[in-house]
Protein backbone atom coordinates (compact mmCIF):
# COMPACT_ATOMS: atom_id res chain seq x y z
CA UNK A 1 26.00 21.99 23.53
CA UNK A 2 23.18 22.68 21.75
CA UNK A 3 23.46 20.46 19.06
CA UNK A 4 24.14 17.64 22.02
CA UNK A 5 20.48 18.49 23.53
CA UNK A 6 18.21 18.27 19.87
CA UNK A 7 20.06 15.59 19.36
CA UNK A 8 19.36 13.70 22.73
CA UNK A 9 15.65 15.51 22.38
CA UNK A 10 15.65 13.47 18.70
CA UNK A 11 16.23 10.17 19.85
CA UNK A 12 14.33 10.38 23.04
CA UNK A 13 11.10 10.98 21.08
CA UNK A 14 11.94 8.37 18.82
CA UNK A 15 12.36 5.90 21.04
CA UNK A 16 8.65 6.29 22.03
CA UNK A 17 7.24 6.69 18.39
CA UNK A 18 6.94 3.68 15.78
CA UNK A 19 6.76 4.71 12.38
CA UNK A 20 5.21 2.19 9.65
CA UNK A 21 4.81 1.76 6.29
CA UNK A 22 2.75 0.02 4.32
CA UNK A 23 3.20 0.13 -0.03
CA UNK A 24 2.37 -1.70 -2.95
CA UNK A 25 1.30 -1.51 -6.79
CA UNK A 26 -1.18 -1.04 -9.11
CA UNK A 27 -0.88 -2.69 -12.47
CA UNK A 28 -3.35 -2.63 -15.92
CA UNK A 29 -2.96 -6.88 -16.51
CA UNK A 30 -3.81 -5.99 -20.54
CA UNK A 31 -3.67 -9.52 -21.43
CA UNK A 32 -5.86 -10.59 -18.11
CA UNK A 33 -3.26 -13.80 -17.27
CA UNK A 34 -3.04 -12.78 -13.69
CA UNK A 35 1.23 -12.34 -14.02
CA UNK A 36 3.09 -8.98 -14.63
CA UNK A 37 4.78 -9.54 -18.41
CA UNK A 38 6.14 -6.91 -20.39
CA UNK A 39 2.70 -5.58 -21.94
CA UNK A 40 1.40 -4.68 -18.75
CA UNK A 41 1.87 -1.12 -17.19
CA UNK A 42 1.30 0.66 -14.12
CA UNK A 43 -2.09 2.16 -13.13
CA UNK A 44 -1.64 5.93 -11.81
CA UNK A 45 -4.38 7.49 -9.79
CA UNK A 46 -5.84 4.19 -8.47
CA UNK A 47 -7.50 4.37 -5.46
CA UNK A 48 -6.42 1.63 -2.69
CA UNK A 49 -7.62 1.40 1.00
CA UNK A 50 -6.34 0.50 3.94
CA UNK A 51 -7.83 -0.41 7.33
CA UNK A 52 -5.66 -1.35 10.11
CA UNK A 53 -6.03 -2.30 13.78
CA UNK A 54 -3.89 -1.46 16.04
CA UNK A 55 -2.54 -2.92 19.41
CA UNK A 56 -4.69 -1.06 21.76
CA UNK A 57 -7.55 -2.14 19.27
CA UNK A 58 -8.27 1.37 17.15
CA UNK A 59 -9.63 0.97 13.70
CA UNK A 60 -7.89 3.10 11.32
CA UNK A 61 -8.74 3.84 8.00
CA UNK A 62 -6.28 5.00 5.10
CA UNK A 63 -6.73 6.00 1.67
CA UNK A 64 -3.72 6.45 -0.75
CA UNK A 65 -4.11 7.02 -4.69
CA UNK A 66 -0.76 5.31 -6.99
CA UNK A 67 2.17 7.38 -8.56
CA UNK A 68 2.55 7.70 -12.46
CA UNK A 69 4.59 4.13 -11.11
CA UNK A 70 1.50 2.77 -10.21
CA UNK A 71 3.17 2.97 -6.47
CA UNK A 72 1.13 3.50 -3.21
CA UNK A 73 2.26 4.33 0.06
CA UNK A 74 0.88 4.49 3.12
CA UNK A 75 2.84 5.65 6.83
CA UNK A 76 2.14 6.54 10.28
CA UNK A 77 4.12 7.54 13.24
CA UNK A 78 2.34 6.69 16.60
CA UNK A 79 3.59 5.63 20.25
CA UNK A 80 4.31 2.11 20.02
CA UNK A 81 1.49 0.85 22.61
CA UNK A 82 -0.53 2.11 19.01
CA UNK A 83 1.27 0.18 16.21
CA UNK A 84 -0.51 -1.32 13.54
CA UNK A 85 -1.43 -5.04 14.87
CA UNK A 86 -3.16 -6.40 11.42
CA UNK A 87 -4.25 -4.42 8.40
CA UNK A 88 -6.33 -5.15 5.12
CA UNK A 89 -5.37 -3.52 1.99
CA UNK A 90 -7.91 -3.65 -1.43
CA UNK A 91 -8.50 -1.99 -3.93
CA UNK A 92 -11.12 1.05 -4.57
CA UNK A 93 -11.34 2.24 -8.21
CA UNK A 94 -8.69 2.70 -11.62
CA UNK A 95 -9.71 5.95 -13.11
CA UNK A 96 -7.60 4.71 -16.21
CA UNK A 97 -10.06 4.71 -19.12
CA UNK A 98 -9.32 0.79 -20.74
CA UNK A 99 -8.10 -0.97 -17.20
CA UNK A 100 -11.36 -0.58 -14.86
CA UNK A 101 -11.98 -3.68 -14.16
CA UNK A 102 -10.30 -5.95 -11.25
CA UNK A 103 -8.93 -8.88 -11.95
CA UNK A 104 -7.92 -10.34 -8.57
CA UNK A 105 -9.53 -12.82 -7.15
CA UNK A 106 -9.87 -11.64 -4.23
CA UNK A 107 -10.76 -8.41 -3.08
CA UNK A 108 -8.46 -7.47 -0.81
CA UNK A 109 -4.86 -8.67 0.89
CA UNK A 110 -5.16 -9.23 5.15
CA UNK A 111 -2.06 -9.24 6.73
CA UNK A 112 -0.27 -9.12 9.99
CA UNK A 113 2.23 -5.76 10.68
CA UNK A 114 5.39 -7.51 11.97
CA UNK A 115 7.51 -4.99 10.51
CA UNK A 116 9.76 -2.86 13.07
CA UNK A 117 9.67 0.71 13.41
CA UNK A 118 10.94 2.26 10.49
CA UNK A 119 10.38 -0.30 8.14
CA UNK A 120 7.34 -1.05 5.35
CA UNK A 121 5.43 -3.98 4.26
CA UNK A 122 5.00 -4.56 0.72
CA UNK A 123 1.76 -5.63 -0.43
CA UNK A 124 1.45 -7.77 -3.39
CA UNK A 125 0.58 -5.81 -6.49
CA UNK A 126 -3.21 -4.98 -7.47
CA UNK A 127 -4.11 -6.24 -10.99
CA UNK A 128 -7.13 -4.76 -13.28
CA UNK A 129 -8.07 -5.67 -16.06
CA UNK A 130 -9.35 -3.86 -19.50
CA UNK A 131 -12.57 -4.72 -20.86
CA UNK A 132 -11.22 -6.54 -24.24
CA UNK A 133 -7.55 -8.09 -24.58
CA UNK A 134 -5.44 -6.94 -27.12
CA UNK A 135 -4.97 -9.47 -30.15
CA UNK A 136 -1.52 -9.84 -29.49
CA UNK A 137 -2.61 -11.75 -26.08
CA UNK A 138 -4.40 -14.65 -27.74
């Protein structure tokens, strides 16, 4: 009986929550081609931010620093009149010492949350790039 009433408790929660998640990479592009190969590794400790909108028009603001993957990973649980409605993800800083510098284009990926509850949005990966490429690279 118990069991019966967290478990109805469980589900009636969650069907007024949304839970999102937003991830993506940071890579060290050592031969600066703008394409993942073999040479290139992941960035830990990269800073990435991420500012999202929601439906009822809140600003939020996250910050998230990469795995020894180079993986980071942002999530929220929130009523669903509050879901994310369109975020913008760049990134901050690489604390590695040879990959500091960014070699993206652009500064930052804007996209639209479409994603249902309990599911993530993967950002394309982050590229930076070191201050001299290897010889190998030429």
């Amino acid at each position: 009986m118990i069991r019966a009433l967290v478990l109805l408790l469980a589900l009636t929660c969650s069907a007024e929550a949304w839970t999102g998640e937003i991830h993506g990479r940071v890579v060290c592009d050592v031969c600066g081609d703008s394409s993942i190969g073999p040479e290139d590794h992941p960035l830990q400790g990269a800073e990435v931010a991420v500012l999202c909108i929601t439906k009822s028009g809140e600003v939020l603001n996250y910050q998230a620093f990469t795995n020894s993957k180079g993986v980071y990973t942002v999530a929220e649980t929130m009523p669903e009149s509050d879901r994310w409605d369109s975020c913008l993800a760049r990134p901050i800083s690489s604390f590695h010492g040879h990959c500091t510098r960014r070699g993206d284009a652009h500064a930052g990926v804007k996209f639209t949350y479409t994603r249902p509850s309990g599911y993530s949005h993967a950002v394309k990966p982050f590229l930076y790039k070191p201050a001299y490429a290897p010889a190998y690279c030429m």
